[in-house]
Protein backbone atom coordinates (compact mmCIF):
# COMPACT_ATOMS: atom_id res chain seq x y z
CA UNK A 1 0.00 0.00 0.00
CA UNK A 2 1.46 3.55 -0.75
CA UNK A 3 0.88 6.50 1.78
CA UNK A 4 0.42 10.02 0.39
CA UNK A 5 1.20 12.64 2.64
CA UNK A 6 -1.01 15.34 2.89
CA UNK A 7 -0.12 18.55 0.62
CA UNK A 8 3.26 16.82 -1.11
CA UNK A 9 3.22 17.44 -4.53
CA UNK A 10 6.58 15.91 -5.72
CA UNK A 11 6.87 18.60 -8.79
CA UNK A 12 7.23 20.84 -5.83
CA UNK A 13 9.72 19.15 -4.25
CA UNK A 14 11.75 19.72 -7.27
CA UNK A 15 11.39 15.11 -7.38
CA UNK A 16 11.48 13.67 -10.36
CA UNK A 17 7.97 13.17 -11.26
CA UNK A 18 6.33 10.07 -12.24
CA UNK A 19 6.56 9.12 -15.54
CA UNK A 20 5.01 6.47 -18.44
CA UNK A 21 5.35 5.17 -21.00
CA UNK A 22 2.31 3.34 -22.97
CA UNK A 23 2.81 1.02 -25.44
CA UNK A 24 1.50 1.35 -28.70
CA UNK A 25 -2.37 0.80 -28.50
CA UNK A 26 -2.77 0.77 -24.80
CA UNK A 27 -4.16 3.46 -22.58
CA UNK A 28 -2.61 4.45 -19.37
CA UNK A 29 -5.20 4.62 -16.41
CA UNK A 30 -5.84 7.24 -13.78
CA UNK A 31 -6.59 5.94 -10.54
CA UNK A 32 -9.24 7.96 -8.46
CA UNK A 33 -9.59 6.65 -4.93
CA UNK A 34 -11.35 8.00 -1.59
CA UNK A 35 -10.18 7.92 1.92
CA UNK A 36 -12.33 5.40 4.02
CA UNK A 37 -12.58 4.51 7.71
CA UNK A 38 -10.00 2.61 7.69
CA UNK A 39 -7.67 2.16 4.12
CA UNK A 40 -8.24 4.15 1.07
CA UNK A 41 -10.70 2.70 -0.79
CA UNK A 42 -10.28 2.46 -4.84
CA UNK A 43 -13.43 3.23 -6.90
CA UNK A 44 -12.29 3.71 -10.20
CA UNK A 45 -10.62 3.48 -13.03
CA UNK A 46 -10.74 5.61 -16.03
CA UNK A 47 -8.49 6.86 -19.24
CA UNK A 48 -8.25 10.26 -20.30
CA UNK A 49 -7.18 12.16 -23.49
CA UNK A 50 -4.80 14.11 -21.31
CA UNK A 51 -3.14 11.08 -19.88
CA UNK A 52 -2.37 9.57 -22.92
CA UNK A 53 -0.45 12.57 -23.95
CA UNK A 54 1.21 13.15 -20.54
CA UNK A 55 -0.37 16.07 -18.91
CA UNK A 56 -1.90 16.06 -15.86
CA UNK A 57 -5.59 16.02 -15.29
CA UNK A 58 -7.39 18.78 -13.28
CA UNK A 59 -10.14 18.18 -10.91
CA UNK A 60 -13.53 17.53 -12.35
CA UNK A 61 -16.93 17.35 -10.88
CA UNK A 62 -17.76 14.03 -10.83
CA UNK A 63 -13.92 12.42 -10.00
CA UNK A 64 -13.73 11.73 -6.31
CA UNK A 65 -11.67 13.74 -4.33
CA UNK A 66 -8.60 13.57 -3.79
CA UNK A 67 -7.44 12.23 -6.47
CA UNK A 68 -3.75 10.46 -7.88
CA UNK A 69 -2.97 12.65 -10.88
CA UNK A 70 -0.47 11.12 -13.57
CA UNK A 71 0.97 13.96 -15.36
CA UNK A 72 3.23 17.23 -15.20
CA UNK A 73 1.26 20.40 -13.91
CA UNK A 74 1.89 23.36 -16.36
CA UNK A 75 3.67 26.31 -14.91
CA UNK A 76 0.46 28.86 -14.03
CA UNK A 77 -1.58 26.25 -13.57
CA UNK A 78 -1.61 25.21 -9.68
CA UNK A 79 -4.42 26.57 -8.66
CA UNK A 80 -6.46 24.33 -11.01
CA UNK A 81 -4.58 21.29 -9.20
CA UNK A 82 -5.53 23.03 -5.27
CA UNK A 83 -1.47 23.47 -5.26
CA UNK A 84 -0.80 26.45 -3.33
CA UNK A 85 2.70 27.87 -3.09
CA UNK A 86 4.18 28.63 -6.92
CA UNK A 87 5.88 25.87 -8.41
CA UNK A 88 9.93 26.36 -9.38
CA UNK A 89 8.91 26.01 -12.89
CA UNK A 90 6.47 28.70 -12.78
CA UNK A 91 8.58 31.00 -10.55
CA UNK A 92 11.40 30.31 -13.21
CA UNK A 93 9.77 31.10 -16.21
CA UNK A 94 7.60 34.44 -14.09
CA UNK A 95 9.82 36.24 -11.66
CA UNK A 96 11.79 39.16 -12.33
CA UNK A 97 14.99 40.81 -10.25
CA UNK A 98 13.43 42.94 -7.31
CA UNK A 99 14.67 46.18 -8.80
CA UNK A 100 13.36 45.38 -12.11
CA UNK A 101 10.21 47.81 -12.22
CA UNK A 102 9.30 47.56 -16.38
CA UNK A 103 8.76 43.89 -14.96
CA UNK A 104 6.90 44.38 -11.93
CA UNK A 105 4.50 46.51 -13.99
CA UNK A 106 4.12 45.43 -16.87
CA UNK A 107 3.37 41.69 -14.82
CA UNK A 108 0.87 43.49 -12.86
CA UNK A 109 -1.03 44.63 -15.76
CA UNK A 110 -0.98 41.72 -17.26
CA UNK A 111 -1.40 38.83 -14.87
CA UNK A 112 -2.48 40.45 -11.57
CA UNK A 113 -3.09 37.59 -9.53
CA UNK A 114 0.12 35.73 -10.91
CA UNK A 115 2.34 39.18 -9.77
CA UNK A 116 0.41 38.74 -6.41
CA UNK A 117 1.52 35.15 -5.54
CA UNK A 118 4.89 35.76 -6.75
CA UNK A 119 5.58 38.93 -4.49
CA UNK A 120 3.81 37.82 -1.13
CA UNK A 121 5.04 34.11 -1.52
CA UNK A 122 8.71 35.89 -1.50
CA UNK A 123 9.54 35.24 -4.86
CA UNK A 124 10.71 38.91 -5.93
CA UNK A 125 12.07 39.60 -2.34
CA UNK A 126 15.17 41.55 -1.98
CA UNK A 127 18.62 39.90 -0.78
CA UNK A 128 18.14 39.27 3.46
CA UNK A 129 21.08 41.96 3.75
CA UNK A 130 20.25 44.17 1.23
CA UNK A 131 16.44 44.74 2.37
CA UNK A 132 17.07 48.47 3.98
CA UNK A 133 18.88 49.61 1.26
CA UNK A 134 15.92 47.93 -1.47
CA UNK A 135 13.49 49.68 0.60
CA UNK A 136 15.30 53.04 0.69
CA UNK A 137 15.91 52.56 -3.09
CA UNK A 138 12.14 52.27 -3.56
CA UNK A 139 11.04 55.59 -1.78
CA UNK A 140 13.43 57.63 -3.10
CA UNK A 141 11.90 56.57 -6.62
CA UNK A 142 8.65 57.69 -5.36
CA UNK A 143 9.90 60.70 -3.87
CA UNK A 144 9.25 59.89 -0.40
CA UNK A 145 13.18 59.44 1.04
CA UNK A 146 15.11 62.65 0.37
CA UNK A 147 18.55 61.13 1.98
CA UNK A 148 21.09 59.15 1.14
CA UNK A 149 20.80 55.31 0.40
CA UNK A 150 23.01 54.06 3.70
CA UNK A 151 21.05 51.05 4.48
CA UNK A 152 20.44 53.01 8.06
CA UNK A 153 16.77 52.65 8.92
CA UNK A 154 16.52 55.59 11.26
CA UNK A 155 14.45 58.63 11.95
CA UNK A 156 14.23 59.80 8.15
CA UNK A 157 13.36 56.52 6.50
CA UNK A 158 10.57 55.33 9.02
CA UNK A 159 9.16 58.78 7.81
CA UNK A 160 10.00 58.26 4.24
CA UNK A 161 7.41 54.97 5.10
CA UNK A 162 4.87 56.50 6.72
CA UNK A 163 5.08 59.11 4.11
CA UNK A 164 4.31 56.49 1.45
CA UNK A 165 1.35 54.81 3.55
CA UNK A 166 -0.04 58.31 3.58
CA UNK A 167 0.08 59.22 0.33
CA UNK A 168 -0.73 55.97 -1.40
CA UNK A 169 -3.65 55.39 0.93
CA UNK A 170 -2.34 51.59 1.39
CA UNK A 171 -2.77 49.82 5.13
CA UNK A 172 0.67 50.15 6.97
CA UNK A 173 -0.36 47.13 9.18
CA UNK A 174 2.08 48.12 11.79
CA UNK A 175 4.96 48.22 9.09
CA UNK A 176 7.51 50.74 8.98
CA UNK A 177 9.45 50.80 12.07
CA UNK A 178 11.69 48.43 10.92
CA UNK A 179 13.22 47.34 7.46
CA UNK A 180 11.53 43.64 7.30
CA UNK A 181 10.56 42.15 3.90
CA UNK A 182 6.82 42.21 4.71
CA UNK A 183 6.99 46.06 4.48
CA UNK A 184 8.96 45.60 0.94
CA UNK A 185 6.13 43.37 0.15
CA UNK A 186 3.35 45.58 1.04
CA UNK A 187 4.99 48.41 -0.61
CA UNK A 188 5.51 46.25 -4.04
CA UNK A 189 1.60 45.62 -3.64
CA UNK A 190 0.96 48.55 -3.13
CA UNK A 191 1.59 49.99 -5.96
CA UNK A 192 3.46 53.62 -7.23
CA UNK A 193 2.92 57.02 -5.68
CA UNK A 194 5.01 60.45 -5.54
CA UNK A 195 5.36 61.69 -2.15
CA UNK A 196 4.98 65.68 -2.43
CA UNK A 197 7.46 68.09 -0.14
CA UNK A 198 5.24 70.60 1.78
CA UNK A 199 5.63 73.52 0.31
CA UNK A 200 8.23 76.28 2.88
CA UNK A 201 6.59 79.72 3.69
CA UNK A 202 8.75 82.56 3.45
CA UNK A 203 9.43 84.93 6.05
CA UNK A 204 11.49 87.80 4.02
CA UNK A 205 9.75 90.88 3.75
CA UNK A 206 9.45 92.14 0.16
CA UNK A 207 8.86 95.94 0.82
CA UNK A 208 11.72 97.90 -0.50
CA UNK A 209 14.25 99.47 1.90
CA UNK A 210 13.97 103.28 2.69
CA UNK A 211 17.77 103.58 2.38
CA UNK A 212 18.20 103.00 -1.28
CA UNK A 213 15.52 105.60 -1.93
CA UNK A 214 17.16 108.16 -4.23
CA UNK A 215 17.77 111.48 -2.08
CA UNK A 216 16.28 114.96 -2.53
CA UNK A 217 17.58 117.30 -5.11
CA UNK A 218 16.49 120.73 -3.24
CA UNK A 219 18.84 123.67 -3.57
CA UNK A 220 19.00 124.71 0.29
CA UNK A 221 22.39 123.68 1.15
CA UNK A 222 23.43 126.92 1.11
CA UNK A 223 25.77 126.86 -2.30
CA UNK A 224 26.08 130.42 -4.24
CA UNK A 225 26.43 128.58 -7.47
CA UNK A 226 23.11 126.19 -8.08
CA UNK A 227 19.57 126.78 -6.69
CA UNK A 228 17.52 123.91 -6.72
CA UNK A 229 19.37 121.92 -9.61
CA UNK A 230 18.29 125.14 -12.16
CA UNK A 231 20.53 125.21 -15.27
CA UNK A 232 21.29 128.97 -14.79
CA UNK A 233 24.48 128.43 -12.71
CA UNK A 234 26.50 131.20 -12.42
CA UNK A 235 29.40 129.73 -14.08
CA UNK A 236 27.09 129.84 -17.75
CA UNK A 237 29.02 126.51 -18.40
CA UNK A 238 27.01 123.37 -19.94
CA UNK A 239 28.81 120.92 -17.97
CA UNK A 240 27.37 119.03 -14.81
CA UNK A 241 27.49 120.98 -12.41
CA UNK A 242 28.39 120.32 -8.94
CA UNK A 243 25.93 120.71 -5.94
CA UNK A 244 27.00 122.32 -3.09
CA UNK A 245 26.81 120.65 0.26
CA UNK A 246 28.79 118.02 2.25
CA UNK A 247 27.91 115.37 -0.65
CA UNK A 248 28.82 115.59 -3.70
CA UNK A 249 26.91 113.90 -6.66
CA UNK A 250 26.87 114.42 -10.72
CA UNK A 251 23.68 115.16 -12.52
């Protein structure tokens, strides 16, 4: 008698999966079986198209369940089978660097619950000592950390997160505080924003100063030769003349 244990899918165990071989004019059969009491119980036997070419058969109403399944699963495919972590040969032929953004969007528009599974399954997570600096990396695209990329999580980055929960409107959960790869999850989720800088008021006054005002041009300074700036100076010349006075200035 073979045991099954619950959940173990050999395909994503990275096993070598079963494999046959039919000879020419014979069908390969599927066996469908349900748990009883006591032993499992076998109930039937069937052939399929999809078994004679290899692939494996997805749950149908009708077919007991659970079933034995002879066949590879297709990569995008395990939910079909009730598998549910990714399978290497989906994550493989799916998953994209964690800096690689043309990816992560264009995956998102494309196959939104596929770009879901891969980033909170931890398939697109940043390297376990590089997760500050991702995460730092990652605000300052959106505008939200104005400081250099250190790796430091201090004061200025758990702002630059709250910042981004703010603006984007997403659930912080309780993230933030610290640089964990849940919080670079839930900001990959989350999606794109641009954090705005509040805008500074200024404090200079604009009114213009009193001492560059230009000064009075009245002739009481007690000079014989000009009178209030009058071209009749007693000199008859037609050169600027000079005002009298302690200052001295050209006209």
């Amino acid at each position: 008698m073979l045991t099954f244990g619950s959940g173990l899918y050999a395909q994503s165990f990275d096993a070598r999966p079963i494999t046959f071989d039919p000879a020419p004019g014979e069908a390969p059969l599927v066996v469908a079986y349900e748990p009883a009491a006591e032993l499992p119980r076998l109930i039937r036997f069937t052939t399929v198209p999809e078994a004679q070419r290899g692939e494996a058969i997805a749950p149908r109403a009708g077919f007991p369940a659970p079933s034995i399944i002879l066949g590879r699963v297709a990569s995008g495919t395990e939910e079909s089978y009730g598998i549910e972590r990714l399978m290497p040969e989906t994550v493989a032929q799916f998953a994209f660097p964690y800096n690689d953004v043309e990816s992560r969007n264009a995956l998102r528009t494309s196959d939104p619950e596929m770009f879901r599974a891969l980033v909170s399954q931890g398939h697109i997570d940043p390297p376990v000592n590089g997760v500050a600096v991702a995460l730092q990396e990652e605000l300052q695209r959106m505008n939200c950390y104005r400081s250099s990329i250190d790796g430091d999580w201090g004061a200025g980055s758990r702002r630059a997160a709250t910042e981004y929960f703010r603006t984007s409107g997403v659930s912080a959960n309780g993230l933030g505080s610290t640089a964990t790869v849940e919080l670079f999850r839930s900001i990959v989720l989350g999606g794109d924003t641009t954090c705005v800088v509040a805008a500074q008021t200024s404090t200079r006054s604009n009114r213009p100063s009193s001492s560059g005002s230009r000064p009075e041009t009245g002739g009481s300074s007690g000079s014989s030769g000009n009178s209030g700036g009058t071209s009749g100076s007693s000199s008859g010349g037609s050169g600027p003349s000079i005002s009298g006075g302690g200052v001295g200035m050209f006209r």
